[in-house]
N, C-alpha and C. Protein backbone atom coordinates (compact mmCIF):
# COMPACT_ATOMS: atom_id res chain seq x y z
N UNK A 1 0.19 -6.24 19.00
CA UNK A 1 0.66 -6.39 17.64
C UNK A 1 0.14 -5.26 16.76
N UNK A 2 -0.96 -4.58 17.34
CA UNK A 2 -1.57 -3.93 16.38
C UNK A 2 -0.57 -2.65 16.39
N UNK A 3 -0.14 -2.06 17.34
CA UNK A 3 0.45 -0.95 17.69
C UNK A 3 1.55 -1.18 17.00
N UNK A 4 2.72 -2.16 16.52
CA UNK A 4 3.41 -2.30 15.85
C UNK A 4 3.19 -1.96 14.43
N UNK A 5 1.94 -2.07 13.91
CA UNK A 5 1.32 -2.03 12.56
C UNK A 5 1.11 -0.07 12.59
N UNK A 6 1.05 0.17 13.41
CA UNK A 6 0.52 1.70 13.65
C UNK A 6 2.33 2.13 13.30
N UNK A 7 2.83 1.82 14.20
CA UNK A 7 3.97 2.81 14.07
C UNK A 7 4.54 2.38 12.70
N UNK A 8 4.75 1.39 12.08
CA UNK A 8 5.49 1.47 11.09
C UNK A 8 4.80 1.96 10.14
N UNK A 9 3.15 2.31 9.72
CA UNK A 9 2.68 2.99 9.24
C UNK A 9 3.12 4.51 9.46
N UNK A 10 3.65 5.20 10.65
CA UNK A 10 3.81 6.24 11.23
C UNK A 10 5.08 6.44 10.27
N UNK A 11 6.27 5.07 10.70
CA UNK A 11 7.71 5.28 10.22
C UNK A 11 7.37 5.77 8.68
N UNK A 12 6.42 4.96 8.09
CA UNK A 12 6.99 4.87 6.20
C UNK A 12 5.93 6.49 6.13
N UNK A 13 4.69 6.87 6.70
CA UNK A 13 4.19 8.37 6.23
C UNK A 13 5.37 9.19 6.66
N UNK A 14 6.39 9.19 7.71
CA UNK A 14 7.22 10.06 7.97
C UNK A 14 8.33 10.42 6.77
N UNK A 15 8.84 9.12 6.54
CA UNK A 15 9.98 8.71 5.66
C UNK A 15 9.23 9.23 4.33
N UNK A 16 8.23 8.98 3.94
CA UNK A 16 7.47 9.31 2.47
C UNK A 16 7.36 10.97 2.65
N UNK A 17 7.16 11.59 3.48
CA UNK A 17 6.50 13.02 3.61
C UNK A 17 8.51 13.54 3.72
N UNK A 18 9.32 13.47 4.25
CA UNK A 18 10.17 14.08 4.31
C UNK A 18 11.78 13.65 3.44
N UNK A 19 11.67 12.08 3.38
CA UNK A 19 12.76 12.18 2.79
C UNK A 19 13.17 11.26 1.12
N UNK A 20 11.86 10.40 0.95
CA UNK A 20 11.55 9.59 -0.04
C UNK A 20 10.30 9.95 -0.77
N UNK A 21 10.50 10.06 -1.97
CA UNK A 21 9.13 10.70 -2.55
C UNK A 21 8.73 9.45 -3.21
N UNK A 22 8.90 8.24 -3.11
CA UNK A 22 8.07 7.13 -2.88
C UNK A 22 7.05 6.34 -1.81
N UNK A 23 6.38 6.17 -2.66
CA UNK A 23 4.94 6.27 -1.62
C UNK A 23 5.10 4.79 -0.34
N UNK A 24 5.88 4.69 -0.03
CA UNK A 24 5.89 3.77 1.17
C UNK A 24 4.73 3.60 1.67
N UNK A 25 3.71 4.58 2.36
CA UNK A 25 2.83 3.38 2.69
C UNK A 25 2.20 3.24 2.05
N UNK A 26 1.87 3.66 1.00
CA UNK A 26 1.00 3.22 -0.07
C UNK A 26 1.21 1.26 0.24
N UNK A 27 2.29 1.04 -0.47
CA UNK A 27 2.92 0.05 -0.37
C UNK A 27 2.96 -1.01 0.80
N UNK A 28 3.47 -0.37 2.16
CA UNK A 28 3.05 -1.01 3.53
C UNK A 28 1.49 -1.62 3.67
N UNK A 29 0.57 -0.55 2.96
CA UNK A 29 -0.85 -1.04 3.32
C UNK A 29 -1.06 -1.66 2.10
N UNK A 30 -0.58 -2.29 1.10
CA UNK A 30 -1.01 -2.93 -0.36
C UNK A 30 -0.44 -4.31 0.30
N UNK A 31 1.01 -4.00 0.86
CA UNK A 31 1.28 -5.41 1.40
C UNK A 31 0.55 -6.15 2.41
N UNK A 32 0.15 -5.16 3.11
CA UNK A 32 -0.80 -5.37 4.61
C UNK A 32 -1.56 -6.15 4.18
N UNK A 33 -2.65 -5.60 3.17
CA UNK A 33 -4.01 -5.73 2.76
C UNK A 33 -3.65 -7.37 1.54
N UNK A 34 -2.49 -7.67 1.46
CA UNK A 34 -2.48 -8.99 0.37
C UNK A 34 -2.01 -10.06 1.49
N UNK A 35 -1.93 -10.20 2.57
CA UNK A 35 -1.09 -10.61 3.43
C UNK A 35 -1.96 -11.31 4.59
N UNK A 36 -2.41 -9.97 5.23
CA UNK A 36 -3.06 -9.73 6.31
C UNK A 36 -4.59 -10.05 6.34
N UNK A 37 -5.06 -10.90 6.96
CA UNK A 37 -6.40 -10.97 7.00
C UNK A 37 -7.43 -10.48 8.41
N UNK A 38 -6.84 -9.57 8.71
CA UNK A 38 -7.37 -9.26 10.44
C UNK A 38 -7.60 -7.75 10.36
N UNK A 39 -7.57 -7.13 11.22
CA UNK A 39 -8.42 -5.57 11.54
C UNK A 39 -7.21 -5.00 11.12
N UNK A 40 -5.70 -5.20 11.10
CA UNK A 40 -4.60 -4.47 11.44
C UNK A 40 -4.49 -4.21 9.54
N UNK A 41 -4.85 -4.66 8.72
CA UNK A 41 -4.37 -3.94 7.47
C UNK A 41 -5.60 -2.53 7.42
N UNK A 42 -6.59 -2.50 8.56
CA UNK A 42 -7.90 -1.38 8.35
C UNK A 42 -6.93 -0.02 9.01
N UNK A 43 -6.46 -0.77 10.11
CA UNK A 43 -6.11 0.16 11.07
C UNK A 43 -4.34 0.63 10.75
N UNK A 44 -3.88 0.11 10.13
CA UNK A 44 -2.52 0.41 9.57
C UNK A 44 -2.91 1.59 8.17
N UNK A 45 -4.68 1.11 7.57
CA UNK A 45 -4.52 2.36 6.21
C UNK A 45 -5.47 3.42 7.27
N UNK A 46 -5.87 3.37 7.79
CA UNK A 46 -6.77 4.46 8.20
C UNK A 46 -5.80 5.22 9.57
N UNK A 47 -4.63 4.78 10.11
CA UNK A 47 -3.71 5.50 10.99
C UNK A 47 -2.68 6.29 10.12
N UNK A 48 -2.46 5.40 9.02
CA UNK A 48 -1.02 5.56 8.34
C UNK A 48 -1.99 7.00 6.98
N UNK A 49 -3.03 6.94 6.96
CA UNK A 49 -3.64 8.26 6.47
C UNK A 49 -3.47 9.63 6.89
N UNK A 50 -4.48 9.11 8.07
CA UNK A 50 -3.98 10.29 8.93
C UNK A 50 -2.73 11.03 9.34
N UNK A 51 -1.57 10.48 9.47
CA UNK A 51 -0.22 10.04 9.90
C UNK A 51 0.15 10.82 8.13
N UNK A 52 0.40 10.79 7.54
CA UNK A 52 0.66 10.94 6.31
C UNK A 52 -0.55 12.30 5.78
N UNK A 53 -1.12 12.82 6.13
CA UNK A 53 -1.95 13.92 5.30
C UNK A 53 -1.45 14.98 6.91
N UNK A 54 -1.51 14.84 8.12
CA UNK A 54 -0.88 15.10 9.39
C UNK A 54 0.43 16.08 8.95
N UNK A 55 1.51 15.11 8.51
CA UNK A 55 2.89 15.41 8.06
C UNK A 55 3.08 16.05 6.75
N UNK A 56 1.79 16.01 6.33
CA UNK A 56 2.32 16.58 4.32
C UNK A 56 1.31 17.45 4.64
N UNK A 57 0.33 18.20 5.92
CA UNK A 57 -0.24 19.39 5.71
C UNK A 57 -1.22 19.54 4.67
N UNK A 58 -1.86 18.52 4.25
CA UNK A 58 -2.70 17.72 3.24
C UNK A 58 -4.49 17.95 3.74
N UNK A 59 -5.44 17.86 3.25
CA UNK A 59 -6.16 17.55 3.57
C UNK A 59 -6.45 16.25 4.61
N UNK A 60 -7.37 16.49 5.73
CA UNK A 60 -7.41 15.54 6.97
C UNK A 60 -8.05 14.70 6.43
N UNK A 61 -7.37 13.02 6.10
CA UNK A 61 -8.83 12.00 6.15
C UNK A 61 -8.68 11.58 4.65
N UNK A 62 -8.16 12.68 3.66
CA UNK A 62 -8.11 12.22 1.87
C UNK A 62 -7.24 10.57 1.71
N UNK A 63 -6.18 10.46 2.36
CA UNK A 63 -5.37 9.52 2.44
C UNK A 63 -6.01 8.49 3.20
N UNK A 64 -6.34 8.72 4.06
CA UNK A 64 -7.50 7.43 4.82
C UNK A 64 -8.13 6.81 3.81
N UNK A 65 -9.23 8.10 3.86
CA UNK A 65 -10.27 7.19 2.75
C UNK A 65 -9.83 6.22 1.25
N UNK A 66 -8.88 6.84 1.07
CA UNK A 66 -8.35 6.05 -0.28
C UNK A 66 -7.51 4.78 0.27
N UNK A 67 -7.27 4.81 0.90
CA UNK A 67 -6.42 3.50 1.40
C UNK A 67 -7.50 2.64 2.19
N UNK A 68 -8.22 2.73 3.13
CA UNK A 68 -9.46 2.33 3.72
C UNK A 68 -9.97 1.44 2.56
N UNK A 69 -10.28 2.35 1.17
CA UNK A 69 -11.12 1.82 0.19
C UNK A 69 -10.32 1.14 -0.91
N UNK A 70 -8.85 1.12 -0.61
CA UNK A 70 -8.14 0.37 -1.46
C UNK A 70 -7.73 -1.40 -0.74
N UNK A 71 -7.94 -1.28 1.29
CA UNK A 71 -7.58 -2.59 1.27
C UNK A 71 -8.59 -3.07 1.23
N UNK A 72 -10.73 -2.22 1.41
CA UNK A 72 -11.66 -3.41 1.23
C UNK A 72 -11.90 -3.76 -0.09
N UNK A 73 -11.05 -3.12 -0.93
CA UNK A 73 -10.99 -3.56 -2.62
C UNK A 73 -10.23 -4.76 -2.32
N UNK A 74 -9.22 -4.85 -2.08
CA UNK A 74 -8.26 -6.05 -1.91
C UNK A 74 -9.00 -7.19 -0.92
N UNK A 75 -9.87 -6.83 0.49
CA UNK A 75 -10.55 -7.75 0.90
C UNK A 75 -11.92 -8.50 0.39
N UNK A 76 -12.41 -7.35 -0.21
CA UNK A 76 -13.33 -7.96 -0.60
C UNK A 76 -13.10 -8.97 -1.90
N UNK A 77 -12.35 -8.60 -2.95
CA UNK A 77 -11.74 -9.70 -3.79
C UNK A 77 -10.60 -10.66 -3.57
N UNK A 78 -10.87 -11.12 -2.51
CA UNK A 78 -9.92 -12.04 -1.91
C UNK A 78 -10.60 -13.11 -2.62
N UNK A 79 -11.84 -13.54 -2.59
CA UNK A 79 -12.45 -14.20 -2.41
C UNK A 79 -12.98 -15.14 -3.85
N UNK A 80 -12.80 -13.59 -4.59
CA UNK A 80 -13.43 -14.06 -6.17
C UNK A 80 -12.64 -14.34 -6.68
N UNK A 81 -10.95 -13.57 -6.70
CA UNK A 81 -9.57 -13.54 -7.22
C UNK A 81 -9.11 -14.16 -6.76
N UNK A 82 -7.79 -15.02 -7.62
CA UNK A 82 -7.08 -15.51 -6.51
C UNK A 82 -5.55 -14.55 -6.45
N UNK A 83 -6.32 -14.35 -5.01
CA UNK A 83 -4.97 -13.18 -4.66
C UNK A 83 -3.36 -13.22 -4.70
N UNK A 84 -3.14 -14.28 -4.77
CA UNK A 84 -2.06 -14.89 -4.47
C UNK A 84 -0.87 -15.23 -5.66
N UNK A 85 -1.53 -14.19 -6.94
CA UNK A 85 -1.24 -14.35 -8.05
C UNK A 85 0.28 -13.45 -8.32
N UNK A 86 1.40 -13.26 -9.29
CA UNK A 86 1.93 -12.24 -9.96
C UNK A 86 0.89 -11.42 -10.47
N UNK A 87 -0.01 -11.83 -11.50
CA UNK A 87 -0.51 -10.91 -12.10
C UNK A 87 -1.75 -9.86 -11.29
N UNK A 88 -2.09 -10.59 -10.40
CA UNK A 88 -3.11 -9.95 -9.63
C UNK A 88 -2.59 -9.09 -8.93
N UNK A 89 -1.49 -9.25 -8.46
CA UNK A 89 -0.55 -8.57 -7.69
C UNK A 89 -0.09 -6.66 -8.19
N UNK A 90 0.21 -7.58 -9.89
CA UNK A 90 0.49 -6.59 -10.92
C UNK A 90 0.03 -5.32 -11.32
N UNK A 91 -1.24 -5.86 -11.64
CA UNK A 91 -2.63 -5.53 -11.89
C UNK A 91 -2.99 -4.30 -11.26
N UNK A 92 -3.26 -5.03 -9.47
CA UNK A 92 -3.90 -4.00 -8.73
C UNK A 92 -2.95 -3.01 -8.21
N UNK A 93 -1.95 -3.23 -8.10
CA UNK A 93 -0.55 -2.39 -7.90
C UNK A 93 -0.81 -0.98 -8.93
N UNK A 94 -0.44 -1.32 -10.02
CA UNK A 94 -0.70 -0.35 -10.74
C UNK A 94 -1.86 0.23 -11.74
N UNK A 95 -2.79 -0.31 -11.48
CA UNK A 95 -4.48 0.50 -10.91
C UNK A 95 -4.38 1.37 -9.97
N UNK A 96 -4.15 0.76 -8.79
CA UNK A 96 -4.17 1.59 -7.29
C UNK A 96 -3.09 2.78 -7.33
N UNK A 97 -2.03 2.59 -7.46
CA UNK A 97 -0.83 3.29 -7.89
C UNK A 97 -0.83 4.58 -8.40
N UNK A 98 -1.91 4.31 -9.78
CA UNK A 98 -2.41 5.50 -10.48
C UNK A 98 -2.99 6.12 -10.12
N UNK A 99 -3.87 5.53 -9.19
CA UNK A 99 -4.87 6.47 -8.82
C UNK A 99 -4.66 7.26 -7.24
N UNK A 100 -3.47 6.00 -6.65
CA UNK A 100 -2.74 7.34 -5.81
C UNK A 100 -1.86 7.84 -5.79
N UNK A 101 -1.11 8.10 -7.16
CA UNK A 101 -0.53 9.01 -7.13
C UNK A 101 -0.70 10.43 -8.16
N UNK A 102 -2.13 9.83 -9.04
CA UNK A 102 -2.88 11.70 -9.07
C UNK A 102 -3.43 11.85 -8.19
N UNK A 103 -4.63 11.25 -7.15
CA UNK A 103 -5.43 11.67 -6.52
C UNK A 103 -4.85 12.16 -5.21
N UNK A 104 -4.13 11.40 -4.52
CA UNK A 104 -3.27 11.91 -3.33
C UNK A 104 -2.13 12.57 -3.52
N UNK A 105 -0.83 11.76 -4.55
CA UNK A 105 -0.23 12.63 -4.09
C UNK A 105 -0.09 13.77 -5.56
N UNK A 106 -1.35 14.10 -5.65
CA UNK A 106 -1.76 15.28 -7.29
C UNK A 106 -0.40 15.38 -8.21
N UNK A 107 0.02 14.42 -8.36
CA UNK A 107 0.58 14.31 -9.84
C UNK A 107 -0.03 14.11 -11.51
N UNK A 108 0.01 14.92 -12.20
CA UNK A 108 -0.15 15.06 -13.22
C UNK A 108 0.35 14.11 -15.03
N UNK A 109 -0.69 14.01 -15.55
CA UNK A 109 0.04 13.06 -16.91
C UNK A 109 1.00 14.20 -17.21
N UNK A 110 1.39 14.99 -16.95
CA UNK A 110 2.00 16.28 -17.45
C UNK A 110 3.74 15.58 -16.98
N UNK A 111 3.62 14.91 -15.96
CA UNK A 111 5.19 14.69 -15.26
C UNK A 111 5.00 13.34 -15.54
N UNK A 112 6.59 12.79 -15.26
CA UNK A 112 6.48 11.83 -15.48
C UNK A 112 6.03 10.73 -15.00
N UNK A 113 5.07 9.87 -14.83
CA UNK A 113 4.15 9.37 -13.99
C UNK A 113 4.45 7.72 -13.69
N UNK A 114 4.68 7.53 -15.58
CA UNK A 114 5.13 6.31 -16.25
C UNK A 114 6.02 5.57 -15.06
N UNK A 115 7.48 6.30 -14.82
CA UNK A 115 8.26 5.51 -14.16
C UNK A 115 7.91 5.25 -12.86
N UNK A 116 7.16 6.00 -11.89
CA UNK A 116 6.55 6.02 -10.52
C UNK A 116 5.79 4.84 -10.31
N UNK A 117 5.15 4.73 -11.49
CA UNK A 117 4.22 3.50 -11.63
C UNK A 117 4.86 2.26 -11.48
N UNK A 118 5.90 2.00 -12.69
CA UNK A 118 6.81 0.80 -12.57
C UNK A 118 7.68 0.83 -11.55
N UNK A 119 8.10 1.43 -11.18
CA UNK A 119 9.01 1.39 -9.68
C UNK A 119 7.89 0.79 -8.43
N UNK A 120 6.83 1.50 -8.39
CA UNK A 120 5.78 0.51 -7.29
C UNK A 120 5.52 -0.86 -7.29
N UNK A 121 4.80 -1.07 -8.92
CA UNK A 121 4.94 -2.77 -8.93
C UNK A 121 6.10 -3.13 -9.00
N UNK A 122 7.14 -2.95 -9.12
CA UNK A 122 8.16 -4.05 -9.55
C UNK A 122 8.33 -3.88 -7.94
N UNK A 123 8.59 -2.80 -7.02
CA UNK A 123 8.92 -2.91 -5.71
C UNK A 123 7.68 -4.59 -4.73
N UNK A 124 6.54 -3.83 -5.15
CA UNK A 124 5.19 -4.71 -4.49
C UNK A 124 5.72 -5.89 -4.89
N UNK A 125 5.87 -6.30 -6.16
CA UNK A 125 5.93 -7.54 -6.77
C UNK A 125 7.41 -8.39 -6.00
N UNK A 126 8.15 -7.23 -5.62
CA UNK A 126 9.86 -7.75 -4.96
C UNK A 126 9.20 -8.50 -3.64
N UNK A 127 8.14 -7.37 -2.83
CA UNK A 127 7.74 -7.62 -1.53
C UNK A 127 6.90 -8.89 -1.90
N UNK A 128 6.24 -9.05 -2.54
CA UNK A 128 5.34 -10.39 -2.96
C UNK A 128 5.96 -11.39 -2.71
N UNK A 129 6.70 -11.15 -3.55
CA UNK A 129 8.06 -12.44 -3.98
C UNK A 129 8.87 -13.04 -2.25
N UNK A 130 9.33 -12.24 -1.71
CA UNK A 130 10.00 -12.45 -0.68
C UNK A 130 8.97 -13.02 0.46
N UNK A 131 7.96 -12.37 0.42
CA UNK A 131 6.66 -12.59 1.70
C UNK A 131 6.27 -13.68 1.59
N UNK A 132 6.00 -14.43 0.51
CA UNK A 132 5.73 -15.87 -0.46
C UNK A 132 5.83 -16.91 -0.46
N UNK A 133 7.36 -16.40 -0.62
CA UNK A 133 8.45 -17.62 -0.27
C UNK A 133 8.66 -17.44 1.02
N UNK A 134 8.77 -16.89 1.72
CA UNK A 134 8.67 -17.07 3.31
C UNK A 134 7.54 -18.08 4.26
N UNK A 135 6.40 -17.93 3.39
CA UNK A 135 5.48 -18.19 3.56
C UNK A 135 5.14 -19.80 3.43
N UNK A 136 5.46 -19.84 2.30
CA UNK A 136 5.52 -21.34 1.60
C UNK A 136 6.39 -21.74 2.57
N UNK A 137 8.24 -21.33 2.87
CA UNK A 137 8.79 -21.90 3.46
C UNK A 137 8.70 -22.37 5.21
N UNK A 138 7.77 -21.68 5.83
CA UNK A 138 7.08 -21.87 6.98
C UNK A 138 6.06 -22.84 6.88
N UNK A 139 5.18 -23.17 5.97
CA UNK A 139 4.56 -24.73 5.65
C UNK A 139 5.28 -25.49 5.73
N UNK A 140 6.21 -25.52 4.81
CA UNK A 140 7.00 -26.66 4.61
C UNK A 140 7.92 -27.36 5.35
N UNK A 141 7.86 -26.39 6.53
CA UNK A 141 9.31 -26.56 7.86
C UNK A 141 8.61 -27.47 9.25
């Protein structure tokens, strides 16, 4: 199962580096990491880093580490937060968001940043929404 988590990390750094300048795995590992409670949201941000700085000719490891340290942000406040929120969802979406998309992918307040931002959460928040109710609806069945 884990190897499944690898490649589609592989698919969305490919798809993000060549043909979508939306940060897919950003996103893959935000969903991973709200979702997932096992080794595979570590190993989906720390492959899908590499995999993604690899393909964008980037510094080796910058994308790791920020994703690494964005799902034990999300694991470690599993616990205090309740994760399972819209707003928490909201929140850390576009916190994290901001900060990867000056720090990784070096965008500037200079461009427009604003809409990049809202296009992530409202996307995360779509994936929330759907994962959710899936979720709930597998209890209930």
């Amino acid at each position: 199962m884990n190897i499944l988590f690898i490649l589609a990390s592989l698919v969305a750094s490919l798809v993000e580096v060549s043909l979508l300048p939306l940060p897919l795995l950003f996103l893959l590992v935000l969903s991973f990491s709200f979702f997932r409670l096992d080794s595979a949201q570590f190993l989906t941000a720390f492959f899908g880093g590499i995999f993604l700085d690899v393909f964008s000719a980037g510094t080796l490891g910058k994308s790791s580490v920020f994703l690494l340290l964005l799902v034990l942000f999300v694991t470690l406040y599993r616990r205090k937060f309740q994760v399972g929120s819209a707003l928490f969802i909201f929140a850390v979406t576009l916190l994290s968001g901001l900060l990867y998309l000056i720090f990784i992918q070096e965008m500037s307040f200079d461009q427009n940043i604003i809409f990049p931002l809202v296009v992530l959460a409202s996307v995360e928040l779509l994936v929330w929404f759907f994962m959710d109710r899936e979720a709930r609806h597998e209890t209930w069945a």
